[in-house]
PDB file of N, CA and C in Angstrom:
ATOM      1  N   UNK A   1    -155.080 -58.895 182.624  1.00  0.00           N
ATOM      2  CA  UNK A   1    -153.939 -58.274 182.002  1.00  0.00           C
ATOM      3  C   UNK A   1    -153.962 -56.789 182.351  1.00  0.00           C
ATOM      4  N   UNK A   2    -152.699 -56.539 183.137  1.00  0.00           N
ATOM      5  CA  UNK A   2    -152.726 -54.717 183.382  1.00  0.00           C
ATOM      6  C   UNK A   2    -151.570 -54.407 183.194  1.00  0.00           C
ATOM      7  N   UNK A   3    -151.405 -53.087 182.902  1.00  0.00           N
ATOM      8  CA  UNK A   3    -150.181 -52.344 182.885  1.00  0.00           C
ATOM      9  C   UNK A   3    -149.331 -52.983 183.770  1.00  0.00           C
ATOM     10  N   UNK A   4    -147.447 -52.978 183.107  1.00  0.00           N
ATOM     11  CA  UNK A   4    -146.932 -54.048 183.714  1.00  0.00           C
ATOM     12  C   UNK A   4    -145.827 -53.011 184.103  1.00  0.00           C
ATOM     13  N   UNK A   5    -145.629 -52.716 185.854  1.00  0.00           N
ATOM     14  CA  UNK A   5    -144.454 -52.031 186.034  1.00  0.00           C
ATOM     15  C   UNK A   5    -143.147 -51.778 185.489  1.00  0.00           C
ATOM     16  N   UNK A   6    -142.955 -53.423 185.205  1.00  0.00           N
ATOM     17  CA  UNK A   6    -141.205 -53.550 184.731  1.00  0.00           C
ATOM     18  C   UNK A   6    -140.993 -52.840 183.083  1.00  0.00           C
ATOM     19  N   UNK A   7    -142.136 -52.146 182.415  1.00  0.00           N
ATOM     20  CA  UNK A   7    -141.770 -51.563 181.927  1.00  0.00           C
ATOM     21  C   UNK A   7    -142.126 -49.955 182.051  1.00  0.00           C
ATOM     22  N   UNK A   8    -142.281 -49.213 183.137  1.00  0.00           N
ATOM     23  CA  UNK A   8    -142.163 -48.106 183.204  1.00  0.00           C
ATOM     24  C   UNK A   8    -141.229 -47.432 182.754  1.00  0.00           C
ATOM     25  N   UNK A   9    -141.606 -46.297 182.134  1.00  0.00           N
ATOM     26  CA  UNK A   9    -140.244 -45.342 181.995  1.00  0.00           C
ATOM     27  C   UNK A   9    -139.602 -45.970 180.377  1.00  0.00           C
ATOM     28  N   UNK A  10    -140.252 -47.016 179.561  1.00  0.00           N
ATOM     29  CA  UNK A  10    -139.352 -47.671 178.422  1.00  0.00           C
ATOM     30  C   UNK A  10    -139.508 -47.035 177.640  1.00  0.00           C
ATOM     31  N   UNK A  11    -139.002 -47.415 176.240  1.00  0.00           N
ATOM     32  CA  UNK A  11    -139.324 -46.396 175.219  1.00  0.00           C
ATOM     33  C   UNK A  11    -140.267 -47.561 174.059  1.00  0.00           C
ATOM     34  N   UNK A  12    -141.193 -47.281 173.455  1.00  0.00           N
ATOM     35  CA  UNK A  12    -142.014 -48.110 172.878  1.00  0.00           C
ATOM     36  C   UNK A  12    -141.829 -47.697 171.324  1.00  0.00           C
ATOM     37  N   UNK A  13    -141.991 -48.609 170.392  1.00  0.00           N
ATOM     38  CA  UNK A  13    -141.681 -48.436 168.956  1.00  0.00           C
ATOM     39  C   UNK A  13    -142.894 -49.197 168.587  1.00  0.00           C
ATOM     40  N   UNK A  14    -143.238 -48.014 167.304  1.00  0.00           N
ATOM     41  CA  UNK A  14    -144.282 -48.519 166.429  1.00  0.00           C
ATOM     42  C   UNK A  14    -143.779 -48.251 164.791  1.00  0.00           C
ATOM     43  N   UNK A  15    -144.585 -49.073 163.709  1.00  0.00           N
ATOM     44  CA  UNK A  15    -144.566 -48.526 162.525  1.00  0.00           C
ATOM     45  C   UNK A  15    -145.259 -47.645 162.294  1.00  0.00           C
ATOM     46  N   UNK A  16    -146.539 -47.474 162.762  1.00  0.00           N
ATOM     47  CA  UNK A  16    -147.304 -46.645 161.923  1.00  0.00           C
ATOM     48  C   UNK A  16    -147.733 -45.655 162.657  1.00  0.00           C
ATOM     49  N   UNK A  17    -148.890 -44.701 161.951  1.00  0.00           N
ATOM     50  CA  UNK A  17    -148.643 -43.765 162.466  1.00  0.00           C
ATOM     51  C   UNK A  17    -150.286 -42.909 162.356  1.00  0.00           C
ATOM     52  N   UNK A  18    -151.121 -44.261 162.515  1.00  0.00           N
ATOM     53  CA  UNK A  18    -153.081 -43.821 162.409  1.00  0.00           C
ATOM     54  C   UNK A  18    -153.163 -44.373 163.652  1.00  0.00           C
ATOM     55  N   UNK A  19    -152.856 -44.496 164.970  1.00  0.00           N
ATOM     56  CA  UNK A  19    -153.167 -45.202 166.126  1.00  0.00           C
ATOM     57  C   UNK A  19    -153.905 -45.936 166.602  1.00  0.00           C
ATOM     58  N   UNK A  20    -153.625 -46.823 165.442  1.00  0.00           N
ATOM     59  CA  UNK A  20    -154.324 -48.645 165.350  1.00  0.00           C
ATOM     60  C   UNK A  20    -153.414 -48.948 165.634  1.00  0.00           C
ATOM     61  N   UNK A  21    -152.261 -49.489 166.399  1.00  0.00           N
ATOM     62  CA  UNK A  21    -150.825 -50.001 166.089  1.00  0.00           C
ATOM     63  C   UNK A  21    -150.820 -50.678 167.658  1.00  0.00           C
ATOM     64  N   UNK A  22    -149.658 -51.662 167.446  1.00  0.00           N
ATOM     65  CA  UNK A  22    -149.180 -52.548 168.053  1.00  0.00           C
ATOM     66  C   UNK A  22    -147.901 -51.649 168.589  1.00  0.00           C
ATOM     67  N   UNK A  23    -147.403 -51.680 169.794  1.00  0.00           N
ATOM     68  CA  UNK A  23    -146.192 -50.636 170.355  1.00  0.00           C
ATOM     69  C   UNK A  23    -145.634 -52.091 171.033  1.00  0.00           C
ATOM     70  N   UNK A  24    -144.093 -52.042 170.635  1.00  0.00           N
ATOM     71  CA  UNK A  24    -143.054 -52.959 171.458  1.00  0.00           C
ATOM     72  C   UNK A  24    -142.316 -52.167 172.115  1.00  0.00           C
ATOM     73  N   UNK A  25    -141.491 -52.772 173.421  1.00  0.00           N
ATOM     74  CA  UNK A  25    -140.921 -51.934 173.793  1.00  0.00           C
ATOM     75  C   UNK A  25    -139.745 -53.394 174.276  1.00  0.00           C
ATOM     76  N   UNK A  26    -138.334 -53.483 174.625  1.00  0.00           N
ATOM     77  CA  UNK A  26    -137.579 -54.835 175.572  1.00  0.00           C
ATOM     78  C   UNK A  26    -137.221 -53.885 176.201  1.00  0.00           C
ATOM     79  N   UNK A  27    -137.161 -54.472 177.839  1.00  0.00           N
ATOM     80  CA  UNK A  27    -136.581 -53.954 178.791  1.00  0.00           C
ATOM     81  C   UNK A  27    -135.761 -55.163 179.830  1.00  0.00           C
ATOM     82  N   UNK A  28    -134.531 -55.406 180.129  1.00  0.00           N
ATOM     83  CA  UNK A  28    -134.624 -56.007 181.647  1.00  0.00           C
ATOM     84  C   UNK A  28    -134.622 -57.498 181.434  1.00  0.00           C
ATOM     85  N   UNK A  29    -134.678 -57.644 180.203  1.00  0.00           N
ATOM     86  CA  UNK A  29    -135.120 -59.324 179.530  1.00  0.00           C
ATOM     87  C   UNK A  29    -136.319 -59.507 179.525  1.00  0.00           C
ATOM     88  N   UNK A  30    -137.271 -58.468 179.054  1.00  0.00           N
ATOM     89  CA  UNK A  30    -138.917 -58.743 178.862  1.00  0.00           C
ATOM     90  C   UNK A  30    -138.639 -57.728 177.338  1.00  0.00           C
ATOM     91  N   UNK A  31    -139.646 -58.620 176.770  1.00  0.00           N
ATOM     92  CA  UNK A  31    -140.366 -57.670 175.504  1.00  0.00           C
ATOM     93  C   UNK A  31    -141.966 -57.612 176.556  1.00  0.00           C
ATOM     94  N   UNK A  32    -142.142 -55.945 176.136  1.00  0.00           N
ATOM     95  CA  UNK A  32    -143.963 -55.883 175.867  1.00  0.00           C
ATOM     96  C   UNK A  32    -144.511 -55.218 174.778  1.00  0.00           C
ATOM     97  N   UNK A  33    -145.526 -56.002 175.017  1.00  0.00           N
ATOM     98  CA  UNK A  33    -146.420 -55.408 173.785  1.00  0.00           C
ATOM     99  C   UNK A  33    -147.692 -55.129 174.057  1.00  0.00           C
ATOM    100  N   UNK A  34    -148.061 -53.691 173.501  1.00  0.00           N
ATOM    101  CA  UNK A  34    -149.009 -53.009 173.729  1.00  0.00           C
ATOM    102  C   UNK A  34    -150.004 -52.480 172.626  1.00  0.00           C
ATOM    103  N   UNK A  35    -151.380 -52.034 172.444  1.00  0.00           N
ATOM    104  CA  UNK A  35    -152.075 -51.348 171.769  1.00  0.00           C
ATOM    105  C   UNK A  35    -151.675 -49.795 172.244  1.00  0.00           C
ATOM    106  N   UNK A  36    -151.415 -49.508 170.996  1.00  0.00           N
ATOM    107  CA  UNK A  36    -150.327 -47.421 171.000  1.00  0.00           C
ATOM    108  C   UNK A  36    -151.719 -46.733 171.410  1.00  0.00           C
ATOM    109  N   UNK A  37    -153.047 -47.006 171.174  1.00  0.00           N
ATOM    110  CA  UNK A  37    -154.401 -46.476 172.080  1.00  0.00           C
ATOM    111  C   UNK A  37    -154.832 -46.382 173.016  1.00  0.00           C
ATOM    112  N   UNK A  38    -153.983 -47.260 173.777  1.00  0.00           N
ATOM    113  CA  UNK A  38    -154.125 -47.360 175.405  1.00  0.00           C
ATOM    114  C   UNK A  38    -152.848 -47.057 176.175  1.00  0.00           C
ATOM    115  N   UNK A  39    -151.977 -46.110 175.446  1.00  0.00           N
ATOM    116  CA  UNK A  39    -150.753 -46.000 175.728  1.00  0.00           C
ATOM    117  C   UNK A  39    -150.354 -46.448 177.112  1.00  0.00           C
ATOM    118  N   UNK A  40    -149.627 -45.608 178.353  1.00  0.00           N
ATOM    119  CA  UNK A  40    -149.436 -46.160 179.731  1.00  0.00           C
ATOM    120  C   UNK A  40    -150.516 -46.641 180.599  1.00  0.00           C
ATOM    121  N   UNK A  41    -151.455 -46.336 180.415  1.00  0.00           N
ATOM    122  CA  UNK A  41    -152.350 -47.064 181.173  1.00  0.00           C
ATOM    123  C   UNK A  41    -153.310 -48.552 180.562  1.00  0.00           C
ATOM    124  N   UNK A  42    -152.966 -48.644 179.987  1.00  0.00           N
ATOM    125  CA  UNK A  42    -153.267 -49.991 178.861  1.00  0.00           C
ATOM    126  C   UNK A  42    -152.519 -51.508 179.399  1.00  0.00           C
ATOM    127  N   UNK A  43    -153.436 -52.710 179.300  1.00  0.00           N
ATOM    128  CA  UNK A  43    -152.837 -53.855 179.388  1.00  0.00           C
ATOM    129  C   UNK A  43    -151.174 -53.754 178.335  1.00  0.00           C
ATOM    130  N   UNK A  44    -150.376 -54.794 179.028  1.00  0.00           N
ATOM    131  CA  UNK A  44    -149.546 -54.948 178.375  1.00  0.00           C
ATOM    132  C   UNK A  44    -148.834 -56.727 178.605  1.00  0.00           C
ATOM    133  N   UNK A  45    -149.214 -57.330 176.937  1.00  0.00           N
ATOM    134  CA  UNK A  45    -148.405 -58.297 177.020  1.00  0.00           C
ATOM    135  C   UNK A  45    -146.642 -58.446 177.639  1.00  0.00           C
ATOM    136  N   UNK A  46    -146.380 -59.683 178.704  1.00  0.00           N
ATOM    137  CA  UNK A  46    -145.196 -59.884 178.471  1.00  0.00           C
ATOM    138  C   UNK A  46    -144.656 -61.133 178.202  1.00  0.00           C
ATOM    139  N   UNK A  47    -143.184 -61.156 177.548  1.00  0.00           N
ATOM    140  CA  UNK A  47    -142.734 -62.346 176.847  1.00  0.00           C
ATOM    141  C   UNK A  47    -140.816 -62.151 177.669  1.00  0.00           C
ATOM    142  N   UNK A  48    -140.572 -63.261 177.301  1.00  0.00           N
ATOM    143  CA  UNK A  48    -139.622 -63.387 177.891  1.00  0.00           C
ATOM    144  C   UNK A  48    -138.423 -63.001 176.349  1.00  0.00           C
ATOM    145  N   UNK A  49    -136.991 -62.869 176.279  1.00  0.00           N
ATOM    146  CA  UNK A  49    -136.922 -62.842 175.022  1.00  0.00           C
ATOM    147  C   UNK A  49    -136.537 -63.955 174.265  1.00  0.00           C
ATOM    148  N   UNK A  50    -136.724 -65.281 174.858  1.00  0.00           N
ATOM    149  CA  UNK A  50    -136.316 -66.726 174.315  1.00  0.00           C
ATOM    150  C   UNK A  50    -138.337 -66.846 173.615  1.00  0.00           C
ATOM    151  N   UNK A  51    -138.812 -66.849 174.551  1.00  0.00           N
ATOM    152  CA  UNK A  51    -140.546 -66.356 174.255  1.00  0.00           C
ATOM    153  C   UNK A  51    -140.860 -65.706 172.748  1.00  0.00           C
ATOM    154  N   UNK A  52    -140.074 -64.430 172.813  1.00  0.00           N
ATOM    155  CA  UNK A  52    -140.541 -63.564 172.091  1.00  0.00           C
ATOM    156  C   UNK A  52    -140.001 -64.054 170.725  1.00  0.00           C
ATOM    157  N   UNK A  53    -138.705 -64.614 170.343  1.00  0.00           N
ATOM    158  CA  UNK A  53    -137.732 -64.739 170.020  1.00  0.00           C
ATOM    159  C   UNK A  53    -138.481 -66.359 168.659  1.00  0.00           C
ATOM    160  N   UNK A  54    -138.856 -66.889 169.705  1.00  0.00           N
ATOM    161  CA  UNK A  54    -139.527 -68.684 169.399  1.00  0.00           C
ATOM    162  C   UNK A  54    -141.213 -67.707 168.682  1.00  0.00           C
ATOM    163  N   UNK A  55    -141.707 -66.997 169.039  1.00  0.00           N
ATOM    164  CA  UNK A  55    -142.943 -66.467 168.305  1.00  0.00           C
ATOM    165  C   UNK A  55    -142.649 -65.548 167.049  1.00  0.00           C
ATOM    166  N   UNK A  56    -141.699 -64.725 167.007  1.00  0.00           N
ATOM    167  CA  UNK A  56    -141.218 -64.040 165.431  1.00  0.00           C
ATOM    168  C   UNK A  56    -140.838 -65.382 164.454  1.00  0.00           C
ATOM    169  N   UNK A  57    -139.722 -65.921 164.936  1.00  0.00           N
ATOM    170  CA  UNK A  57    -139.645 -67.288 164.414  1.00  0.00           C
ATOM    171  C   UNK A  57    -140.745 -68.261 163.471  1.00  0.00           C
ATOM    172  N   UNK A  58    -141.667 -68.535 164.196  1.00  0.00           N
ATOM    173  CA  UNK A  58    -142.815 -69.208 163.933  1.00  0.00           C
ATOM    174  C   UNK A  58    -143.796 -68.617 162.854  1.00  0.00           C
ATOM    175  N   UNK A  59    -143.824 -66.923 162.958  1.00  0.00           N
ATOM    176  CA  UNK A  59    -144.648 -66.500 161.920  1.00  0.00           C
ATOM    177  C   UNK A  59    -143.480 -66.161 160.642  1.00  0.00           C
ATOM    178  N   UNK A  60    -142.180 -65.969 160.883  1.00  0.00           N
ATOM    179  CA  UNK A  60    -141.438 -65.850 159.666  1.00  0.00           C
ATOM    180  C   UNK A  60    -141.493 -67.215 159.029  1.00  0.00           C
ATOM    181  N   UNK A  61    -141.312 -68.150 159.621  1.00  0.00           N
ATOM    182  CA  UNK A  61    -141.546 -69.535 158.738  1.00  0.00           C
ATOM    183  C   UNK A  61    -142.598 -69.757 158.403  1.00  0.00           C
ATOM    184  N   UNK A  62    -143.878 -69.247 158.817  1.00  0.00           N
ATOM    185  CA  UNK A  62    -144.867 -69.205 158.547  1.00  0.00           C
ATOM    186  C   UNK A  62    -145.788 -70.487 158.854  1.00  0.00           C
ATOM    187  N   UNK A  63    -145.589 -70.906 159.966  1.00  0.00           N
ATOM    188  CA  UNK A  63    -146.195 -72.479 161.097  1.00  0.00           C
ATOM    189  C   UNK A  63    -147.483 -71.820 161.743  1.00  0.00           C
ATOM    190  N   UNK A  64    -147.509 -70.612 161.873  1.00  0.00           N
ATOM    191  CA  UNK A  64    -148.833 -70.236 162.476  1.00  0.00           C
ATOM    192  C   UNK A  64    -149.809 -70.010 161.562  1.00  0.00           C
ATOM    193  N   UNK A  65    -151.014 -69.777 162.260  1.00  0.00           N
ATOM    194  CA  UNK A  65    -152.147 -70.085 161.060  1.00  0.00           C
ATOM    195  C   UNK A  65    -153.384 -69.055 161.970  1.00  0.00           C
ATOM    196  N   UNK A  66    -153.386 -67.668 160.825  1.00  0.00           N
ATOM    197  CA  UNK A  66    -153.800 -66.597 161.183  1.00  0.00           C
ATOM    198  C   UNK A  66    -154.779 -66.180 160.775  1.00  0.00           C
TER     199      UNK A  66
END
């Protein structure tokens, strides 16, 4: 897993604000997701947004088991 071009240049959103955090960013029809500690040079998950879309889903109904 490495830094993923197709999101260069995006803009990334977090909640919080002790830089433990999870950073999303959609671009292009990709969500990524990143650790805000490893900012641009950091692995970055990608999901498609039918992907991303079917996984929020799953933990709002609460089917996953964490």
């Amino acid at each position: 897993m490495d830094s993923d071009s197709r999101f260069h240049g995006a803009i990334w959103r977090s909640k919080c604000n002790n830089g433990q955090c999870v950073e999303i960013t959609s671009q292009d029809g990709w969500v990524g997701v990143r650790d805000s500690k490893d900012g641009e040079t950091g692995p970055v998950l990608s999901f498609t947004h039918e992907e991303w879309s079917t996984f929020i889903e799953a933990v709002k109904s609460g089917t996953l088991d964490v």
